[in-house]
N, C-alpha and C. Protein backbone atom coordinates (compact mmCIF):
# COMPACT_ATOMS: atom_id res chain seq x y z
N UNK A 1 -21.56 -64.15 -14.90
CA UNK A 1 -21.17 -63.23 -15.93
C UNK A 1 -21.19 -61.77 -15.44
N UNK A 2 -21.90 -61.44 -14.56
CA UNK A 2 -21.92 -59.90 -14.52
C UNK A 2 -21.14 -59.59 -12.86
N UNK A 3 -20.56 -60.58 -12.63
CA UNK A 3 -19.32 -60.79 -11.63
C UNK A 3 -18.12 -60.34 -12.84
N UNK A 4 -18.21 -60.85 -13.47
CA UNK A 4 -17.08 -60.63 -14.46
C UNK A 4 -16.33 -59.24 -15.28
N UNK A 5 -17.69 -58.90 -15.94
CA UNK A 5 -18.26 -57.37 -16.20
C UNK A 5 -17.40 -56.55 -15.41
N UNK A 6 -18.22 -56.99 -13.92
CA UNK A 6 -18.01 -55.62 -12.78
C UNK A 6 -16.30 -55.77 -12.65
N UNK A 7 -16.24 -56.75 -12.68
CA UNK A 7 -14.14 -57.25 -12.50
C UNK A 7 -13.71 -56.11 -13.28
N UNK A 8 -14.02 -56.16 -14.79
CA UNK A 8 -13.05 -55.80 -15.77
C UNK A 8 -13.11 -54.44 -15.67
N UNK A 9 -14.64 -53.50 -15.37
CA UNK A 9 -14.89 -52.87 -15.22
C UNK A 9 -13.92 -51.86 -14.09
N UNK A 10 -13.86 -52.48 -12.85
CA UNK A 10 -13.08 -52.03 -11.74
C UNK A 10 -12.02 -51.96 -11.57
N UNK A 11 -11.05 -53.43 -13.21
CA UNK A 11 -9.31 -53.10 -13.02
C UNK A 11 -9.38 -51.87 -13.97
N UNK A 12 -10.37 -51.89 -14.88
CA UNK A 12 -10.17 -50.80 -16.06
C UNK A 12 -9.93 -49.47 -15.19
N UNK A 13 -10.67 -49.20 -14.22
CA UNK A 13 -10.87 -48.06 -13.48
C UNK A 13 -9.87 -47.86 -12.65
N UNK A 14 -9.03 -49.01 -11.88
CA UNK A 14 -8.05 -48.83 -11.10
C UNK A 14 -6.93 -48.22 -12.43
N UNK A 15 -6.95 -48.75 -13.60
CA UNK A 15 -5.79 -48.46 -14.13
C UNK A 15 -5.81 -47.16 -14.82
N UNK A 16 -6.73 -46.64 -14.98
CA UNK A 16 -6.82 -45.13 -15.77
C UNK A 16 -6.60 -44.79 -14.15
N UNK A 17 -7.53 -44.38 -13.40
CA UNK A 17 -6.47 -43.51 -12.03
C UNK A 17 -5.22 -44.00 -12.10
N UNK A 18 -4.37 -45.26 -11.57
CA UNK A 18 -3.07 -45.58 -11.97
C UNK A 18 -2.25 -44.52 -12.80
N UNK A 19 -2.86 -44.40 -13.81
CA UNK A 19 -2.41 -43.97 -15.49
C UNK A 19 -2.29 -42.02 -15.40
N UNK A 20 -3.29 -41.50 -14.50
CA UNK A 20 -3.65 -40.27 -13.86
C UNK A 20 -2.35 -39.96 -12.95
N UNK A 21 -2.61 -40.66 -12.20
CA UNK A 21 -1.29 -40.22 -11.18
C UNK A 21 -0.25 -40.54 -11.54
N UNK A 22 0.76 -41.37 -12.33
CA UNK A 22 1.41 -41.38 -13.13
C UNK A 22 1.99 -40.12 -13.81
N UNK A 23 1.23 -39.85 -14.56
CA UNK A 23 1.36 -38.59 -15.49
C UNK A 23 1.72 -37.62 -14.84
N UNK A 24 0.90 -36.91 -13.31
CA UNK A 24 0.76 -35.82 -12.49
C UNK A 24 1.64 -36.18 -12.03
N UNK A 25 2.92 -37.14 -11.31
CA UNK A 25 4.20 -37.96 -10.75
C UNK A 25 4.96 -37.15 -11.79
N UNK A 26 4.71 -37.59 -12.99
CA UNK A 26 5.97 -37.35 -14.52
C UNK A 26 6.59 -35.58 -14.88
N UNK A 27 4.65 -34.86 -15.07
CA UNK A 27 4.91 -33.43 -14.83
C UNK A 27 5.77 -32.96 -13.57
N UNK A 28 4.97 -33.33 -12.36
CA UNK A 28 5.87 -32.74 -11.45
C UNK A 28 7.48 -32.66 -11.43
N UNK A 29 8.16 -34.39 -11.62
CA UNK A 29 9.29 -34.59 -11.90
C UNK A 29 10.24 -33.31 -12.66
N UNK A 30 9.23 -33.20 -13.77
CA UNK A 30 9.71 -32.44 -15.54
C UNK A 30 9.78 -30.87 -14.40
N UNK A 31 9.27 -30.63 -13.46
CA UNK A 31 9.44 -29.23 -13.20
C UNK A 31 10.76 -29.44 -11.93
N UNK A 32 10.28 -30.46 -11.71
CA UNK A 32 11.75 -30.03 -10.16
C UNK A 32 12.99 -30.31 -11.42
N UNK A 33 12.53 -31.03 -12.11
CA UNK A 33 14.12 -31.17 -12.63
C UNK A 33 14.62 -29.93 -13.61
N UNK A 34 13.83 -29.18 -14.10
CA UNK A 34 14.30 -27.72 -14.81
C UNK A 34 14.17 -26.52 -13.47
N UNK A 35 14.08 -26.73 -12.12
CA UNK A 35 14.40 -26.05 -10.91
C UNK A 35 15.56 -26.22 -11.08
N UNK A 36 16.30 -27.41 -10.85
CA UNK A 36 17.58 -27.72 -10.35
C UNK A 36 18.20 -27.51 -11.32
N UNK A 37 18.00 -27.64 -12.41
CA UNK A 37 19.22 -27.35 -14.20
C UNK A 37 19.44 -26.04 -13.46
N UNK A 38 18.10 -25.13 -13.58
CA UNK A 38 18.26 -23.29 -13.03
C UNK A 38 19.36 -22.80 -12.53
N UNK A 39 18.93 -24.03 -11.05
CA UNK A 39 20.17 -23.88 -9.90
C UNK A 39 21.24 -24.28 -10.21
N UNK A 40 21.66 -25.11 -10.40
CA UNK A 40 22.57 -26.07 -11.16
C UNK A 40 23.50 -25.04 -11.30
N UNK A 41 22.86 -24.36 -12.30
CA UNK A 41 23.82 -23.46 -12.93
C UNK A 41 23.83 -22.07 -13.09
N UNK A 42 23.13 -21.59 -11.52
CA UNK A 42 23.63 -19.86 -11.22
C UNK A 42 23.18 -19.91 -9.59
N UNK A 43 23.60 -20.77 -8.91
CA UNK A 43 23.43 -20.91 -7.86
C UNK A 43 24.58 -20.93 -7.00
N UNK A 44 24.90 -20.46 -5.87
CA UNK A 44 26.54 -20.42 -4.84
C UNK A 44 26.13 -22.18 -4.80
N UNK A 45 27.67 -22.29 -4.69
CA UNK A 45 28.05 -23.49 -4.64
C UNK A 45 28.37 -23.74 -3.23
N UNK A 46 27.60 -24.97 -2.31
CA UNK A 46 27.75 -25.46 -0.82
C UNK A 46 29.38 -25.68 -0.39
N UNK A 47 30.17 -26.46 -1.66
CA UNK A 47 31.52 -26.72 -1.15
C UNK A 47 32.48 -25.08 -1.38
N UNK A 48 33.74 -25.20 -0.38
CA UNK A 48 34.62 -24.08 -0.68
C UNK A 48 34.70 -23.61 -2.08
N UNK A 49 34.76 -22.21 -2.06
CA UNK A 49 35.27 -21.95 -3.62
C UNK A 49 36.41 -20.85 -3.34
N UNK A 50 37.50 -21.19 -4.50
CA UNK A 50 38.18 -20.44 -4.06
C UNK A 50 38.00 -19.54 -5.94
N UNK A 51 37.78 -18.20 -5.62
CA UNK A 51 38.04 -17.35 -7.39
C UNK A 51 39.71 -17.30 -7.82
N UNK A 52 40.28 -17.78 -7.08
CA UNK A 52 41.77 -17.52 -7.34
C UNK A 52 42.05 -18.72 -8.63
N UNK A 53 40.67 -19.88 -9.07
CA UNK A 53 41.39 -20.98 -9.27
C UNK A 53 41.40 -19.94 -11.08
N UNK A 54 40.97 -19.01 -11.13
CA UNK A 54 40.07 -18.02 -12.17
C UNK A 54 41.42 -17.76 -12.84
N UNK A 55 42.33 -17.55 -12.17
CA UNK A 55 43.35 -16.62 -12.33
C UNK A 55 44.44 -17.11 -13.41
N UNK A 56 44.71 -16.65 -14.42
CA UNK A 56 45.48 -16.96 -15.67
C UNK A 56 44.83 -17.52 -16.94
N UNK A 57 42.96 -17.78 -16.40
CA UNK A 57 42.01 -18.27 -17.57
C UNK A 57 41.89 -17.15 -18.57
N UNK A 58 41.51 -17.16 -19.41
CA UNK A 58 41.57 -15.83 -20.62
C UNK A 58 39.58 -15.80 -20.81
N UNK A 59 39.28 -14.30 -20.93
CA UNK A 59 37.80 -14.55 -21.05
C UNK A 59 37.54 -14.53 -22.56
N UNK A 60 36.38 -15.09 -22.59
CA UNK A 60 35.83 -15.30 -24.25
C UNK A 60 36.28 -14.12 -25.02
N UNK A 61 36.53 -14.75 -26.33
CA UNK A 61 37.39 -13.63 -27.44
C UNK A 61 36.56 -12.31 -27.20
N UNK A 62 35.11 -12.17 -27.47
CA UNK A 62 34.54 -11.25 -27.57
C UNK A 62 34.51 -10.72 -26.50
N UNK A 63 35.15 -11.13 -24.88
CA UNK A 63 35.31 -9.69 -23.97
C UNK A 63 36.84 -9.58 -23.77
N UNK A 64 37.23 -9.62 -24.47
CA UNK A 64 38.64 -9.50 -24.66
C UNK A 64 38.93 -8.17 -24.10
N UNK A 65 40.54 -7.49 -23.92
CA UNK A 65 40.47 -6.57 -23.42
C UNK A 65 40.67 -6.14 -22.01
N UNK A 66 41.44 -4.98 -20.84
CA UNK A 66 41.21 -4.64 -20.31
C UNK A 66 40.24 -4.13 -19.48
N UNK A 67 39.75 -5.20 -18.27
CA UNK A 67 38.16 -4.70 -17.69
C UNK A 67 38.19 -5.10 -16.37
N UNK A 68 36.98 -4.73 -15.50
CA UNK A 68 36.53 -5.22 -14.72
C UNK A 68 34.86 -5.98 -14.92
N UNK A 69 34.70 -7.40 -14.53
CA UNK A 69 33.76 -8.20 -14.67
C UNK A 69 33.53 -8.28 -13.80
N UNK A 70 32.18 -8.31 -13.58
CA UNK A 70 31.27 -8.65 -12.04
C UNK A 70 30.18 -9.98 -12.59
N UNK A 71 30.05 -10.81 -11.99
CA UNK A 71 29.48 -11.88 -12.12
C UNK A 71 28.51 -11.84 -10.92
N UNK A 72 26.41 -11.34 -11.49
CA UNK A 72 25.89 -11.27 -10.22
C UNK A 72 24.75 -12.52 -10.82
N UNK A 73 23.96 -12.54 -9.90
CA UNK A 73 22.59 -13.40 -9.63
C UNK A 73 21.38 -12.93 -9.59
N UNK A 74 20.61 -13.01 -10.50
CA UNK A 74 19.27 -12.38 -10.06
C UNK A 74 18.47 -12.88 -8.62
N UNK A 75 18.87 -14.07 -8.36
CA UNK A 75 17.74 -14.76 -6.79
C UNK A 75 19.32 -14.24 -5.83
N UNK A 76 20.27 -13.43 -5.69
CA UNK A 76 21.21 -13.50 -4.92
C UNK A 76 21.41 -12.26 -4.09
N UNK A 77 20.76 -12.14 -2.41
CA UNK A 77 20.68 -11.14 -1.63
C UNK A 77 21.83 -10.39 -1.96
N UNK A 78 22.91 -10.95 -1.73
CA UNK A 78 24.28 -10.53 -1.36
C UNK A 78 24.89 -9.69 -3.13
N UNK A 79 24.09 -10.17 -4.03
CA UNK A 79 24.49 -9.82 -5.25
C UNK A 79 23.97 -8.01 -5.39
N UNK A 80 22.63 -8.44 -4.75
CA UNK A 80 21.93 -6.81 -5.18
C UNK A 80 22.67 -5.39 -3.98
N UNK A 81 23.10 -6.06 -3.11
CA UNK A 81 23.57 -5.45 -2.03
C UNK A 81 24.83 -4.92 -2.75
N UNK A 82 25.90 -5.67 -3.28
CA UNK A 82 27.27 -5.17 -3.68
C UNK A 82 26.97 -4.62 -5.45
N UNK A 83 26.13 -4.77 -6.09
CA UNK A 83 26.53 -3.95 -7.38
C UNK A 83 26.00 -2.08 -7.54
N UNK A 84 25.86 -1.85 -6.30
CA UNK A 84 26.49 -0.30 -6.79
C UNK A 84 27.71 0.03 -5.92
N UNK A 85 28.51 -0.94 -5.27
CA UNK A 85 29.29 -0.94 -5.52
C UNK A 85 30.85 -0.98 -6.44
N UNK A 86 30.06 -2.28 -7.18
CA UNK A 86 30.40 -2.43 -8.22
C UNK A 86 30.05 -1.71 -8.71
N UNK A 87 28.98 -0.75 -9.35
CA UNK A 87 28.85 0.48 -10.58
C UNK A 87 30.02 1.66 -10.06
N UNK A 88 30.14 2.33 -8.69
CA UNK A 88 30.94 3.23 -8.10
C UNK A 88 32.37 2.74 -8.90
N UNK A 89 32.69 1.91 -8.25
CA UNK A 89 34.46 0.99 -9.22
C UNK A 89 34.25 1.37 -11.04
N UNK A 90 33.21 0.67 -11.54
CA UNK A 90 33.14 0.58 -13.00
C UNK A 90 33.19 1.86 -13.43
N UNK A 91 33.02 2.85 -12.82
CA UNK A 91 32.50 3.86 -13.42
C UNK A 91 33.59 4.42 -14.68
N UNK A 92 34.95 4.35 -14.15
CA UNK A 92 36.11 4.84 -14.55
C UNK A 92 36.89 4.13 -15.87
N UNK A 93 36.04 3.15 -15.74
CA UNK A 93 37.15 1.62 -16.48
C UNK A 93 36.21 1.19 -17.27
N UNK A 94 36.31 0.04 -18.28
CA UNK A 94 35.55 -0.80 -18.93
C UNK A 94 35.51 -1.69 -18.01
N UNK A 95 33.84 -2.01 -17.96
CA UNK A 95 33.15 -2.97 -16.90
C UNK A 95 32.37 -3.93 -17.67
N UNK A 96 32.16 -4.99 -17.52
CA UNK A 96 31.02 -5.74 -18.01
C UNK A 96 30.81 -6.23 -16.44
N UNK A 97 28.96 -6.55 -16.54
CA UNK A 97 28.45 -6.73 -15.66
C UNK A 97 27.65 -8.34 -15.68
N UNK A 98 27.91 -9.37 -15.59
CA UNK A 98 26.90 -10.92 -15.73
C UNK A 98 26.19 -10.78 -15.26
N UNK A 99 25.28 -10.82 -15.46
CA UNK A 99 23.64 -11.48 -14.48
C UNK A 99 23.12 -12.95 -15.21
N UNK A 100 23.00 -13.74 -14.49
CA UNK A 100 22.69 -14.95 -14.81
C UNK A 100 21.30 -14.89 -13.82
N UNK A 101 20.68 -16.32 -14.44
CA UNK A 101 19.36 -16.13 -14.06
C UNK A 101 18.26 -15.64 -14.73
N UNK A 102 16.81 -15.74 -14.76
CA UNK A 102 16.03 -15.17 -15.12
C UNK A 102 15.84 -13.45 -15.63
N UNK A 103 16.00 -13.61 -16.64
CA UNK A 103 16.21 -11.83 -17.76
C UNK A 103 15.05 -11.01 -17.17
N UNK A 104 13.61 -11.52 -16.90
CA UNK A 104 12.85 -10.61 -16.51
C UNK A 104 13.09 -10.48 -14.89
N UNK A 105 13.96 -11.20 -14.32
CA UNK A 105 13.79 -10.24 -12.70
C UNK A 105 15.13 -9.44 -12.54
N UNK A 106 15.92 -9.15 -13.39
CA UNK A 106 17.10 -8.66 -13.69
C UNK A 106 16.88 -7.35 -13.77
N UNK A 107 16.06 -6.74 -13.84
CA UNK A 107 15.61 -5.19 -14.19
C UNK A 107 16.28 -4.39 -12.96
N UNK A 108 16.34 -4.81 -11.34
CA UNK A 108 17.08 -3.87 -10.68
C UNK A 108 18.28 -4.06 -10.65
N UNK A 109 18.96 -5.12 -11.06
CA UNK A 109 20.16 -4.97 -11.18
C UNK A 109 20.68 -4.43 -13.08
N UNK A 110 20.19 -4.23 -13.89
CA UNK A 110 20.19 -3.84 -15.12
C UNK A 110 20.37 -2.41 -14.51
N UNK A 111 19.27 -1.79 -14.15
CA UNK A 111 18.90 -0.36 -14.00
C UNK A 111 19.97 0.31 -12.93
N UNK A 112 20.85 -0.75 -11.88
CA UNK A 112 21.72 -0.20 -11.01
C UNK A 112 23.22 -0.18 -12.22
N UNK A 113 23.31 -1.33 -12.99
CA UNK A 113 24.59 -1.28 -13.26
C UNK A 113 24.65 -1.30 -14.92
N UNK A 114 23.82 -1.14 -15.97
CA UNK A 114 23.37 -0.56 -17.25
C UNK A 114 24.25 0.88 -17.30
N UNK A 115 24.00 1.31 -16.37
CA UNK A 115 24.37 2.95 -17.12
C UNK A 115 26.28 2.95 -16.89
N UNK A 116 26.60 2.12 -16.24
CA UNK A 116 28.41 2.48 -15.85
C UNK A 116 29.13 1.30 -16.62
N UNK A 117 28.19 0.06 -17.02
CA UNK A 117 28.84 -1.31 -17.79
C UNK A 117 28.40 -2.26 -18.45
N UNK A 118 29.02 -2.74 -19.48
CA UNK A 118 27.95 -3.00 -20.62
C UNK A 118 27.44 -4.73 -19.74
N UNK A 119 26.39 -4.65 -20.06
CA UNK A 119 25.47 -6.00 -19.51
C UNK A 119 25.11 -6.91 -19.92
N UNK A 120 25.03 -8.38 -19.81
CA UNK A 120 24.80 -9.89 -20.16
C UNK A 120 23.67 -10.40 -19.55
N UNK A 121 23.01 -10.99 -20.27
CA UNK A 121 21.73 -11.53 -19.65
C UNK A 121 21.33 -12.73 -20.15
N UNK A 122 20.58 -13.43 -19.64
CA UNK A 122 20.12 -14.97 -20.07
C UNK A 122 21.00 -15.37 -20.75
N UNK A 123 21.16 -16.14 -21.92
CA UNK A 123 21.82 -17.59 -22.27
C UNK A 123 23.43 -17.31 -22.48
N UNK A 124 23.00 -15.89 -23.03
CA UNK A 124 24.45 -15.49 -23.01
C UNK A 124 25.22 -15.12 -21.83
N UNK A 125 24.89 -14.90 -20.58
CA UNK A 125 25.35 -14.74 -19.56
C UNK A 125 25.91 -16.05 -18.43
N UNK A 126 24.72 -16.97 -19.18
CA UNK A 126 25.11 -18.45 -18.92
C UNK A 126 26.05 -19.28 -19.67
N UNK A 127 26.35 -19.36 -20.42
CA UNK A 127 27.09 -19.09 -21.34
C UNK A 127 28.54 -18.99 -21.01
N UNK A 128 28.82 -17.77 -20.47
CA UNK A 128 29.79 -16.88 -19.70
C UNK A 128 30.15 -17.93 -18.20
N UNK A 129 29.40 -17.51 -17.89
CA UNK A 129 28.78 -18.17 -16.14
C UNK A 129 30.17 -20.05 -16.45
N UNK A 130 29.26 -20.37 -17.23
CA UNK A 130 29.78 -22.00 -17.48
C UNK A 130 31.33 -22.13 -18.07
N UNK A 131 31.21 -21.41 -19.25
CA UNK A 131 32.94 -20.93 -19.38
C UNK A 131 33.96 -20.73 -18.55
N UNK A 132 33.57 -19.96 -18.09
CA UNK A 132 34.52 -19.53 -16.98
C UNK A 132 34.86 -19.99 -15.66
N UNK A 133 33.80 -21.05 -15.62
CA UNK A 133 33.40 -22.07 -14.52
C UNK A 133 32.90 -21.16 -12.70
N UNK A 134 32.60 -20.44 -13.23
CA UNK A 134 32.02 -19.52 -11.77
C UNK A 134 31.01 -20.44 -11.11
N UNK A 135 31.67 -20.37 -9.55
CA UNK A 135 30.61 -20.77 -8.93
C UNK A 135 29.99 -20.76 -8.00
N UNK A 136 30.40 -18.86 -7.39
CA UNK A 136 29.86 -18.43 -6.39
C UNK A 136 28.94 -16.75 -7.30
N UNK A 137 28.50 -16.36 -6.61
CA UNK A 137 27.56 -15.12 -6.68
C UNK A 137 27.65 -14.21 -5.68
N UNK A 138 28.29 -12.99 -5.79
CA UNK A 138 28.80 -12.39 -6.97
C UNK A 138 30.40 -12.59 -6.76
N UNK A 139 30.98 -12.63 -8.12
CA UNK A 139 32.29 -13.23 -8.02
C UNK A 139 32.93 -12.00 -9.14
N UNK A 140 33.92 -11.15 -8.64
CA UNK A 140 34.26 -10.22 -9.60
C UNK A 140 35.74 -10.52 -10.02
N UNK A 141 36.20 -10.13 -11.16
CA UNK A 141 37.37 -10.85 -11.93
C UNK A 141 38.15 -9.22 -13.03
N UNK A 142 39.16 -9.26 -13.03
CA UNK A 142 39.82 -8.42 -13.85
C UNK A 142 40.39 -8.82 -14.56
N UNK A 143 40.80 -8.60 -15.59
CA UNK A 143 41.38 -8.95 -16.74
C UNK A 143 42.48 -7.60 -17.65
N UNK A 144 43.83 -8.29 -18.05
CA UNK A 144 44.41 -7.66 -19.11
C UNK A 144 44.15 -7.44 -19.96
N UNK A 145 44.95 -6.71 -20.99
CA UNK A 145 44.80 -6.41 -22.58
C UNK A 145 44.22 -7.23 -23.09
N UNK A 146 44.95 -8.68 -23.11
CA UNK A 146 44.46 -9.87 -24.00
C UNK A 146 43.40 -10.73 -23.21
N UNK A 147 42.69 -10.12 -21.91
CA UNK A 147 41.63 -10.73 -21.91
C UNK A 147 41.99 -11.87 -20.73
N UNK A 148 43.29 -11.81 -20.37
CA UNK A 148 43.99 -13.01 -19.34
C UNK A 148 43.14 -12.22 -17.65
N UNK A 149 42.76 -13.61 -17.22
CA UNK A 149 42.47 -12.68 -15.59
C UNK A 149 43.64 -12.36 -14.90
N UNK A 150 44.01 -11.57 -14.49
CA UNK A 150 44.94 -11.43 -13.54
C UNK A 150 44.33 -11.46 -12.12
N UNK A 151 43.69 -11.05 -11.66
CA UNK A 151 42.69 -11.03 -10.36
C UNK A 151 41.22 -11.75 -10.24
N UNK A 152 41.19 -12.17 -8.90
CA UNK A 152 39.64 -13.05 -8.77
C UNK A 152 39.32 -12.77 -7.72
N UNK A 153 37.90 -12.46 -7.28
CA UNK A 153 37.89 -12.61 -6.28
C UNK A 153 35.81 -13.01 -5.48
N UNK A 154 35.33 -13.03 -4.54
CA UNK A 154 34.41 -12.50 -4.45
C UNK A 154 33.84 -11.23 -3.70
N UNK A 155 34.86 -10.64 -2.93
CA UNK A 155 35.23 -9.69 -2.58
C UNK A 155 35.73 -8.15 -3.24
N UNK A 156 34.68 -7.48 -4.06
CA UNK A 156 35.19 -6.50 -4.93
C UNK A 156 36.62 -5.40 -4.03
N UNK A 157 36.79 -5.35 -2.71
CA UNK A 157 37.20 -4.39 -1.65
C UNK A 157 39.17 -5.02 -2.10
N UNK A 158 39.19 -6.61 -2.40
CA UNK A 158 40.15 -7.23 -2.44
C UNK A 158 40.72 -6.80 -3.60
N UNK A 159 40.14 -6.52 -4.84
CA UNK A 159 39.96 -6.26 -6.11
C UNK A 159 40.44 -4.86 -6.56
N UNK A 160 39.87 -4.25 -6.31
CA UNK A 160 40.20 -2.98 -6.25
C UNK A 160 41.50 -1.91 -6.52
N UNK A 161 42.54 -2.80 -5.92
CA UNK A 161 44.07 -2.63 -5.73
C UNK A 161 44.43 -2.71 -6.92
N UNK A 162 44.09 -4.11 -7.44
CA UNK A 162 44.92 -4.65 -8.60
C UNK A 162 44.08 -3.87 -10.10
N UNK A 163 45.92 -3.52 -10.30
CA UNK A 163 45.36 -2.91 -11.94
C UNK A 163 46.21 -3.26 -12.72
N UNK A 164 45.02 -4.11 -13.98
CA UNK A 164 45.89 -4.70 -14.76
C UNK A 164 47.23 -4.28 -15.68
N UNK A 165 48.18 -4.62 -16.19
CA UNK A 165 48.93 -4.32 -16.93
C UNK A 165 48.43 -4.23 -18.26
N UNK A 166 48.82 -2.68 -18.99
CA UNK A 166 47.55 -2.39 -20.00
C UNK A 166 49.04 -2.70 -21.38
């Protein structure tokens, strides 16, 4: 009998650790997998992209209008490097500026490109981001009267030239 005891005793015990690591397996899972949603969806994309495929899409009613759009990244070297560039261009024109990504690390790119174009952040910038199907960082886009792109590019230098028909 106390062979028995100690048995039940020892699967009971194998199975709560079992039951432990399990759980700590499940959390971990629950976090890589809201990493990758993140990435998923404001991250450069590994295969070719071309912004030209952009070209004749119309942007959401509410940025309707004659503009220049810059589409940046908060985790994106190459993003923080080109938007005062992008602010120098905006300065003249109606600009909207995307930042996708996390709203609180957005502050140096807010504070570079806030004062020359109006700015998008978190869900609504994702939002944008998915609409429009962007899927490099930073990807800048112009648009006509009614809001049609006429130009794409990721290259603001390419961009530049083209001015929409107002």
């Amino acid at each position: 009998m106390p062979f028995l005891i100690a048995a039940v005793v020892l699967v009971g015990m194998l199975c709560l650790f079992d039951l432990v690591l399990t759980l700590a397996v499940l959390r971990r899972l629950r976090e890589h997998t809201a990493e990758l949603q993140r990435l998923a969806g404001t991250s450069t994309t590994l295969m070719p992209y071309d912004p030209g495929v952009l070209v004749g899409r119309t942007l959401p009613q509410d940025m309707a209008g004659p503009r220049l759009v810059g589409f940046f990244d908060v985790s994106c070297d190459t993003c923080h490097e080109r938007a005062p560039q992008f602010a120098v261009e905006a300065k003249d024109q109606t600009a909207l500026a995307v930042i996708a990504g996390d709203a609180d690390e957005a502050g140096d790119l807010i504070e570079v490109l806030g004062g020359v174009a109006g700015v998008v952040t978190g869900d609504d910038a994702l939002r944008i981001v998915h609409a429009l199907g962007i899927q490099a960082f930073p990807t800048f886009l112009r648009a006509d009267q009614d809001g049609r792109i006429v130009a794409a590019d990721t290259d603001l230098d390419d961009l530049a030239a083209v001015v929409p028909a107002t």
